[in-house]
Protein backbone atom coordinates (compact mmCIF):
# COMPACT_ATOMS: atom_id res chain seq x y z
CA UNK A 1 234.97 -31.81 129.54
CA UNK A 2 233.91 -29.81 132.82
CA UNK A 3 234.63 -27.07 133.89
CA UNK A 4 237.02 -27.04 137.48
CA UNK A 5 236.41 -24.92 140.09
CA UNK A 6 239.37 -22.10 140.65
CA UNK A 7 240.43 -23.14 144.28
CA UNK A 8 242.18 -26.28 142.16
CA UNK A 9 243.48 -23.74 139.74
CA UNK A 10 245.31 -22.14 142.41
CA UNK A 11 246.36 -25.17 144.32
CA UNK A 12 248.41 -26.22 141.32
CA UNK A 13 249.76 -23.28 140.35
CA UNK A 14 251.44 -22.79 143.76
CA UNK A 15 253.09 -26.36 143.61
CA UNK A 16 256.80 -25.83 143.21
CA UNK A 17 258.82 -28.17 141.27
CA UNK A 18 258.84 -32.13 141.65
CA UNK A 19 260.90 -35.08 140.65
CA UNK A 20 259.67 -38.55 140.72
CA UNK A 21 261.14 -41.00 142.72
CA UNK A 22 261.35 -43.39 139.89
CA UNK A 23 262.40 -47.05 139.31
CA UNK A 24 262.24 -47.98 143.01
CA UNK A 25 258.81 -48.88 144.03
CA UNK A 26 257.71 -49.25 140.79
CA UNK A 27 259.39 -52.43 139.99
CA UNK A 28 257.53 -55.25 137.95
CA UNK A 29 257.36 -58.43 136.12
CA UNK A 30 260.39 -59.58 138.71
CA UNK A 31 258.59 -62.88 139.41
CA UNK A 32 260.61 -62.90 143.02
CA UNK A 33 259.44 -65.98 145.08
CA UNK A 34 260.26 -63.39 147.82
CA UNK A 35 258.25 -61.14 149.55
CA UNK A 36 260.78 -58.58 151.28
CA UNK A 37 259.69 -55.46 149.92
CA UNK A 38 263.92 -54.00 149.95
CA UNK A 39 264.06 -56.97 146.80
CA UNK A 40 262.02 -55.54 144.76
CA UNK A 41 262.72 -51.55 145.75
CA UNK A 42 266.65 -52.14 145.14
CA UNK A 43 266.19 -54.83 141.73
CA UNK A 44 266.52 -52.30 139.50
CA UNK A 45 269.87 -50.68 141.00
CA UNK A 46 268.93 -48.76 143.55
CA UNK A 47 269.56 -48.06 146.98
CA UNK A 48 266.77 -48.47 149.48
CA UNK A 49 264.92 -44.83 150.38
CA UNK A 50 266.59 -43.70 153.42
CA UNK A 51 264.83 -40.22 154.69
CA UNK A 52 268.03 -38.39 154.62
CA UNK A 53 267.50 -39.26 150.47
CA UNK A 54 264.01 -37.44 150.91
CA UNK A 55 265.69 -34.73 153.45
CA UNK A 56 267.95 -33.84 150.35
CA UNK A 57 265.91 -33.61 148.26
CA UNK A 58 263.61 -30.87 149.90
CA UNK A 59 266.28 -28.91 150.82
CA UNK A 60 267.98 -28.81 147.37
CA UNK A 61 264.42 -27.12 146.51
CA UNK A 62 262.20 -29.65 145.54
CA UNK A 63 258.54 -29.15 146.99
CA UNK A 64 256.41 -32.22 145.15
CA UNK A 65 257.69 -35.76 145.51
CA UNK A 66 256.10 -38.43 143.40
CA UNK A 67 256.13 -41.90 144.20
CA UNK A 68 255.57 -44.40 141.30
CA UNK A 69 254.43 -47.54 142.59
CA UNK A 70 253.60 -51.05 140.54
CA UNK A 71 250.67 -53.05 142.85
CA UNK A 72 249.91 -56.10 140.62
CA UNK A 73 252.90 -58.01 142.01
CA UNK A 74 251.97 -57.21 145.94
CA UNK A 75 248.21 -58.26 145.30
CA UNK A 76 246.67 -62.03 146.46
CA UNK A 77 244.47 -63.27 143.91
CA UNK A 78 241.65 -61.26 146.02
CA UNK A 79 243.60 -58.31 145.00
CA UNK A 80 244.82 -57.82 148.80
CA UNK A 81 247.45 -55.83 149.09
CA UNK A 82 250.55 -57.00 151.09
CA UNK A 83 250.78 -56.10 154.49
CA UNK A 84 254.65 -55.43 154.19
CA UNK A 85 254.36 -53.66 150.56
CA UNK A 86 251.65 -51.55 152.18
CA UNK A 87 253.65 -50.29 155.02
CA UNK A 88 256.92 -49.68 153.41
CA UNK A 89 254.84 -47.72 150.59
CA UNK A 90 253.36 -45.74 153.34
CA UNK A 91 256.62 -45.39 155.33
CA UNK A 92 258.29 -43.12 152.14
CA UNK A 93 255.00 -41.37 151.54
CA UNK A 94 255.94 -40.64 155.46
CA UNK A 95 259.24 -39.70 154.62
CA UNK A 96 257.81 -37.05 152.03
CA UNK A 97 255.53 -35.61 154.29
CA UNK A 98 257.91 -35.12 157.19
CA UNK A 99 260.05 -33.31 155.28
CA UNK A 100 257.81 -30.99 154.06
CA UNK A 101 256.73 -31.99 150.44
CA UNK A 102 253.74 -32.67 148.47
CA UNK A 103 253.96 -36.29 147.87
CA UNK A 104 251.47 -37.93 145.08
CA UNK A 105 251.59 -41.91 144.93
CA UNK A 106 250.12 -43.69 141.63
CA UNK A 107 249.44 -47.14 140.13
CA UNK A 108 252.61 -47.11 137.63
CA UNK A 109 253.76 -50.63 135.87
CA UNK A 110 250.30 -52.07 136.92
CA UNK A 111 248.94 -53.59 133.37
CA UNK A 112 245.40 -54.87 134.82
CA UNK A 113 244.42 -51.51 133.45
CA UNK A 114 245.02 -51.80 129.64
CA UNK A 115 242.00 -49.49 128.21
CA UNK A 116 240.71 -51.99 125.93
CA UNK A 117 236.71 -53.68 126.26
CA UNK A 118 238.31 -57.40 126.78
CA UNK A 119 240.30 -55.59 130.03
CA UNK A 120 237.65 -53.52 131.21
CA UNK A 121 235.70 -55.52 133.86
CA UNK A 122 238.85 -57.03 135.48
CA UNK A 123 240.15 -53.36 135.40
CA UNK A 124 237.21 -52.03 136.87
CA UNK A 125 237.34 -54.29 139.38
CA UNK A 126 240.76 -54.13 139.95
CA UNK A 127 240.38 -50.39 140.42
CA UNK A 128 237.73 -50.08 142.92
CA UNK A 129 239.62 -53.22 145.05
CA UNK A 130 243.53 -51.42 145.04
CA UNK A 131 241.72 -47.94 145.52
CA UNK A 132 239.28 -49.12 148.21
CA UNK A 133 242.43 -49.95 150.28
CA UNK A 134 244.76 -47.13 149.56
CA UNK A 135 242.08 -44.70 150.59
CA UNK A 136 241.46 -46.36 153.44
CA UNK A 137 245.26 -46.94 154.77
CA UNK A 138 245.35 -43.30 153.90
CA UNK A 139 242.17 -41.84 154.74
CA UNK A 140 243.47 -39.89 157.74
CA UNK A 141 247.10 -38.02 155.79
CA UNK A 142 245.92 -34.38 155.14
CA UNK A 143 245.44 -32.85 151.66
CA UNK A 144 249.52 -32.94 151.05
CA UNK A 145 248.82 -36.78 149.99
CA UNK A 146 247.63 -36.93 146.52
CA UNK A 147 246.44 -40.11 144.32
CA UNK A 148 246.77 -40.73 140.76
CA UNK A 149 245.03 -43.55 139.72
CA UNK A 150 246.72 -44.78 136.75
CA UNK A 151 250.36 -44.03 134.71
CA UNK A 152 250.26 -43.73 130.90
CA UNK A 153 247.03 -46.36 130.22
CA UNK A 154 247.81 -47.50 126.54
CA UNK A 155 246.96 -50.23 124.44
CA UNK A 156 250.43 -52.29 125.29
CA UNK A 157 251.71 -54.25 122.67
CA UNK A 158 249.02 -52.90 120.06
CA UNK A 159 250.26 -50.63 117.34
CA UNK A 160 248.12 -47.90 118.89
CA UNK A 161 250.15 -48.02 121.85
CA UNK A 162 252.52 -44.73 121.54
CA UNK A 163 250.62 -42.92 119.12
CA UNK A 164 247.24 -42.23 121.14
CA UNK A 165 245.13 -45.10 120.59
CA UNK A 166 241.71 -45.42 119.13
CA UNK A 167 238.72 -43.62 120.40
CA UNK A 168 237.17 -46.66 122.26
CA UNK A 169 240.70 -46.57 123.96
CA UNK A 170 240.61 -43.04 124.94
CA UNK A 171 236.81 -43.57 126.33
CA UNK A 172 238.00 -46.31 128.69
CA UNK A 173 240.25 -44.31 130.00
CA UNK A 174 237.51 -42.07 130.67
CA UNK A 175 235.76 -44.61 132.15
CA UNK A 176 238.10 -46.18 134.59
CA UNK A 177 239.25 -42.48 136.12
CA UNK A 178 235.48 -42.37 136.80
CA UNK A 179 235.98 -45.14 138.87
CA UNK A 180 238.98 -44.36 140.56
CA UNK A 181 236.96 -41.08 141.52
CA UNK A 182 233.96 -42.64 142.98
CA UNK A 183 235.75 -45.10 144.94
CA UNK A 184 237.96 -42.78 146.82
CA UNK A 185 235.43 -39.94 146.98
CA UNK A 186 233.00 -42.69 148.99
CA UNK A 187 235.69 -43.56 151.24
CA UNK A 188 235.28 -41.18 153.72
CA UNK A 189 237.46 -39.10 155.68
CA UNK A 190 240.03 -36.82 154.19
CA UNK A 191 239.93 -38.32 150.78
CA UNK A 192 236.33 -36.62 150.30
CA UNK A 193 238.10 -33.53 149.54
CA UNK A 194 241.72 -34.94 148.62
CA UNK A 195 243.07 -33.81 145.24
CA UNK A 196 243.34 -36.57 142.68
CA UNK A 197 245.09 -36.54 139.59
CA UNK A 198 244.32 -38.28 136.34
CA UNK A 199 245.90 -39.32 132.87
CA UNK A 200 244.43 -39.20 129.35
CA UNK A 201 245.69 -41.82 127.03
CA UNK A 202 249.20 -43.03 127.67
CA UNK A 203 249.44 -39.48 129.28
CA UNK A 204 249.79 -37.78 125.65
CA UNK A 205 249.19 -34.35 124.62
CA UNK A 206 248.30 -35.35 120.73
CA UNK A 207 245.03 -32.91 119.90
CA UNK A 208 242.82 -36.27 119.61
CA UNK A 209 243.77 -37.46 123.10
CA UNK A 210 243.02 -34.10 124.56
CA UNK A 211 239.89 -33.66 122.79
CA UNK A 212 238.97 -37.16 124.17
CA UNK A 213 239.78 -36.68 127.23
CA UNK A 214 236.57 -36.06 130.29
CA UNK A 215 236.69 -35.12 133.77
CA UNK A 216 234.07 -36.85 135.70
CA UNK A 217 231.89 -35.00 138.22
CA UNK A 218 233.45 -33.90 141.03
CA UNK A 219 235.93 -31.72 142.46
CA UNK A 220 239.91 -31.31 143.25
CA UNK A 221 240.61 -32.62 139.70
CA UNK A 222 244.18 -32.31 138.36
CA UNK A 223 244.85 -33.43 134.52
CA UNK A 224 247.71 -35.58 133.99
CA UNK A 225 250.39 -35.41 131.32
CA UNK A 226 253.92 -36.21 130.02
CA UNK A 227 256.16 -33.96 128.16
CA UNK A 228 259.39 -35.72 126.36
CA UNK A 229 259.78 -33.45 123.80
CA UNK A 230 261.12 -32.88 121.49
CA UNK A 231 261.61 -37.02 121.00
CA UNK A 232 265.32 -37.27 119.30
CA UNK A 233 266.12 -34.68 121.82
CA UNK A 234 264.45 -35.35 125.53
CA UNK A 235 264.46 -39.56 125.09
CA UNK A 236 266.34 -40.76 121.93
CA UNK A 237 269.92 -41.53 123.50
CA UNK A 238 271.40 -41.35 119.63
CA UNK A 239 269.50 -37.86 119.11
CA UNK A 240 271.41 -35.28 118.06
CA UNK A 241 272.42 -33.38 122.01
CA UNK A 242 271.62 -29.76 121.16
CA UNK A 243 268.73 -27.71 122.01
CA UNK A 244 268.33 -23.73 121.45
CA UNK A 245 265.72 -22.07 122.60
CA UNK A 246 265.38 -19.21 120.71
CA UNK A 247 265.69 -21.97 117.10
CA UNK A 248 261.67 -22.25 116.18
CA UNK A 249 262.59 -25.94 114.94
CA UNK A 250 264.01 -26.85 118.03
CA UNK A 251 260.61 -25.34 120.24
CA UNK A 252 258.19 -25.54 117.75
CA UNK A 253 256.29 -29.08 118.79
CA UNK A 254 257.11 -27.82 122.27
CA UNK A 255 254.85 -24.86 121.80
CA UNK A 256 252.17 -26.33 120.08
CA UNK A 257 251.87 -28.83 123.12
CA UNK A 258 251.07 -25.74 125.37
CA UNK A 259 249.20 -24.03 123.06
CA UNK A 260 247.04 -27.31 122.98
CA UNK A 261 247.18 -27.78 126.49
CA UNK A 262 246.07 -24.16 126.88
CA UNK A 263 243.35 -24.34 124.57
CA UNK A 264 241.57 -27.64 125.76
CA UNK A 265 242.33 -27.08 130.10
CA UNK A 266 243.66 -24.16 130.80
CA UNK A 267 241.65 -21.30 129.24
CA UNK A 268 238.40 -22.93 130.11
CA UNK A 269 240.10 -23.38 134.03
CA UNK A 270 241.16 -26.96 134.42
CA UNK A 271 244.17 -27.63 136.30
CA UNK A 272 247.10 -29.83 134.71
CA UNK A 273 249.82 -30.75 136.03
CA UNK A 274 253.23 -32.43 133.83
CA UNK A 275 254.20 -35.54 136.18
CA UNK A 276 256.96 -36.96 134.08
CA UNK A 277 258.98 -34.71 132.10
CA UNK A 278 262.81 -34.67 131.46
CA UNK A 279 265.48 -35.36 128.70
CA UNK A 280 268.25 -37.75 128.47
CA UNK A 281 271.91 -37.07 129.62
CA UNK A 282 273.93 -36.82 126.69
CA UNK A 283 277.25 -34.94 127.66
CA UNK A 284 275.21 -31.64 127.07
CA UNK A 285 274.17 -30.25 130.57
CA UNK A 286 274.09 -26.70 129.18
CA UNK A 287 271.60 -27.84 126.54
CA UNK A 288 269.56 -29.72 128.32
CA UNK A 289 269.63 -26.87 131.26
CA UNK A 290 268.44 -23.97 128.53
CA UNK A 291 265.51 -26.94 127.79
CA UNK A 292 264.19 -27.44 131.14
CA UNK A 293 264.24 -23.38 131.68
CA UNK A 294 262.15 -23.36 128.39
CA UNK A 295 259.47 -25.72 129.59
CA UNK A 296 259.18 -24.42 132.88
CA UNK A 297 259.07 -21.00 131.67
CA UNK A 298 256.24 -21.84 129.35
CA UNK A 299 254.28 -23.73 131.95
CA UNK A 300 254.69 -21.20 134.69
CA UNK A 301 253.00 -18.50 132.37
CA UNK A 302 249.97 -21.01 132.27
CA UNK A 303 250.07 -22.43 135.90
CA UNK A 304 251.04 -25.54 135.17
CA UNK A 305 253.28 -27.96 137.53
CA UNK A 306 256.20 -30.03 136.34
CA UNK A 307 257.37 -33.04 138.06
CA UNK A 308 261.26 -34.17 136.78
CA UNK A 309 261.44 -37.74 135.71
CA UNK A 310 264.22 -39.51 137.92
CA UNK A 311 265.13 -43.03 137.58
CA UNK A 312 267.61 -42.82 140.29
CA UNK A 313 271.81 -43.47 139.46
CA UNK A 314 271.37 -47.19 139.87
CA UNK A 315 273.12 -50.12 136.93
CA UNK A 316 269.51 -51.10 135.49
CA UNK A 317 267.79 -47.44 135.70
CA UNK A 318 267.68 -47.46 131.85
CA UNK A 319 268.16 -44.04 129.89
CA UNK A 320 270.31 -41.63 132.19
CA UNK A 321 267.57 -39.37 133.79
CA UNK A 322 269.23 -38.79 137.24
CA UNK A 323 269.88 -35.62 138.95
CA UNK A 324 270.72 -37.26 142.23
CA UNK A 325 272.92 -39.82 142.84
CA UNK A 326 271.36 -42.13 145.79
CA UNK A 327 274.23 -43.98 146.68
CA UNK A 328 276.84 -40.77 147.06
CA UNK A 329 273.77 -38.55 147.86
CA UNK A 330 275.32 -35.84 145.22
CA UNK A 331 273.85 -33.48 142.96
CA UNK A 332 275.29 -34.92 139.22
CA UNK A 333 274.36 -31.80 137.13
CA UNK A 334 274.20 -28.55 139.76
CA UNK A 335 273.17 -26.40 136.61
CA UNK A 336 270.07 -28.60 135.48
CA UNK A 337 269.58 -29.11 139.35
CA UNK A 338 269.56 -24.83 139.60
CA UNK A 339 266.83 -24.58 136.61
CA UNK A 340 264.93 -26.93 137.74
CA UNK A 341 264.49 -25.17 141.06
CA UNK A 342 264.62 -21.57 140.63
């Protein structure tokens, strides 16, 4: 690992807070013999992204937007992108932009990238192809535009997947953010200095994956990882619903992840940033406000960003993440809302 220089540092540590913009653009394995891009954007229950939905959200407080977007099924077998898919993509990173927000598009559901040796050449390939073209669609947006070239890259289906894979794993990872930073850093324009963000293994914070983990040369390097925990508490929808603070059972793995995260990035000056965090809806707003005080507390002390996992309000959105409803444009949970941007 490398050291980064402090002018990243500082750029991260005056993000305010984010939510994702989840389950909308991200769609995949839909198999649609259509191409309308509003399909697949409202398949999995929600609305199309209207830029009063973006409006809201800025003014409610929010400052980074995150867009998580699934390629593979948008791609010709020459790994074209869609001229449609490309444009409506680009037309809510607009959205973000005009009203004011960071906004940090990824490559989300996309499975080409599987950090194994029989999937590297096709994912390095694959890389440098979607990349080439996103830098180039983009190459003129200022530094509010940030990339993140891949979303929790695991060994899927393998019994590695979830638990931090195998070194070899954890070294193609390595490898392919390499990649994604040479190919947008040679693209010219802005993107020479745009900030780019990028994952360790399945976006873990076990001691093995950080220890793994290497920033290639270069500059305007974020870290990427996920923070769901405690487990039974943040994603397990039968977990027991309480959380206290000031219980060392109930914060104790949620220290040790900063105290990790501190000791690998942040002492030595490496900038991270937490793009997905959140915990379930379980009746227990109070609870699960005193949690996401607790983990922005602790990750303000060390400079760190969080970005609020939200899968939107829609039927098929899976475990119930939302703050915002899309379709009534409400706030569901004004406390959570409150801690999450004060």
């Amino acid at each position: 690992m490398k050291y980064q220089e402090k002018e990243t540092r500082n750029f991260v540590k005056q993000l305010g807070p984010g939510l994702n913009w989840g389950n909308t653009l991200d769609t995949h394995d839909l198999h649609l013999e259509t191409k309308n891009p509003s399909d697949f954007e409202t398949y999995w229950g929600n609305p199309v992204t209207t830029r009063e939905m973006i409006k809201d959200i800025k003014q409610t407080g929010f400052d980074v937007l995150r867009i998580p977007v699934t390629w593979q099924e948008h791609m010709d077998e020459n790994d074209h992108i869609e001229k449609a898919w490309l444009n409506r993509v680009a037309q809510v990173v607009d959205y973000g932009l005009e009203a004011g927000m960071y906004v940090i598009i990824n490559a989300h559901h996309d499975s080409w990238y599987m950090p194994d040796d029989v999937h590297l050449p096709t994912a390095v390939e694959k890389t440098r192809h979607l990349w080439s073209q996103l830098a180039q669609r983009f190459q003129a947006y200022d530094q509010r535009l940030l990339f993140e070239g891949m979303n929790e890259p695991r060994l899927i289906g393998e019994i590695e997947e979830w638990s931090g894979g195998t070194p070899r794993s954890r070294e193609i990872v390595n490898i392919l953010n390499a990649v994604f930073v040479r190919t947008i850093r040679e693209s010219g324009g802005e993107n020479n200095d745009r900030y780019l963000i990028l994952s360790t293994y399945c976006a873990k914070t076990y001691r093995e994956v950080l220890q793994d983990f290497q920033f290639p040369e270069g500059s305007r390097l974020i870290l990427s990882v996920h923070f769901y925990s405690p487990y039974d508490f943040s994603l397990n929808i039968q977990g027991p619903p309480g959380f206290d603070p000031k219980d060392p059972l109930d914060t104790k793995e949620m220290d040790q992840m900063f105290e990790d995260l501190d000791r690998f990035f942040i002492s030595k000056g490496m900038p991270v940033i937490i793009t997905e965090f959140g915990a379930v809806d379980k009746q227990n707003e109070r609870q699960r406000t005193a949690w996401a005080r607790y983990v922005r507390g602790k990750a303000k002390k060390l400079g760190i960003a969080c970005i609020w996992w939200d899968a939107g309000s829609g039927e098929k959105t899976g475990r119930p993440f939302p703050l915002y409803d899309r379709y009534t444009r409400q706030w569901l949970f004004p406390d959570l809302t409150e801690a999450l941007t004060e």
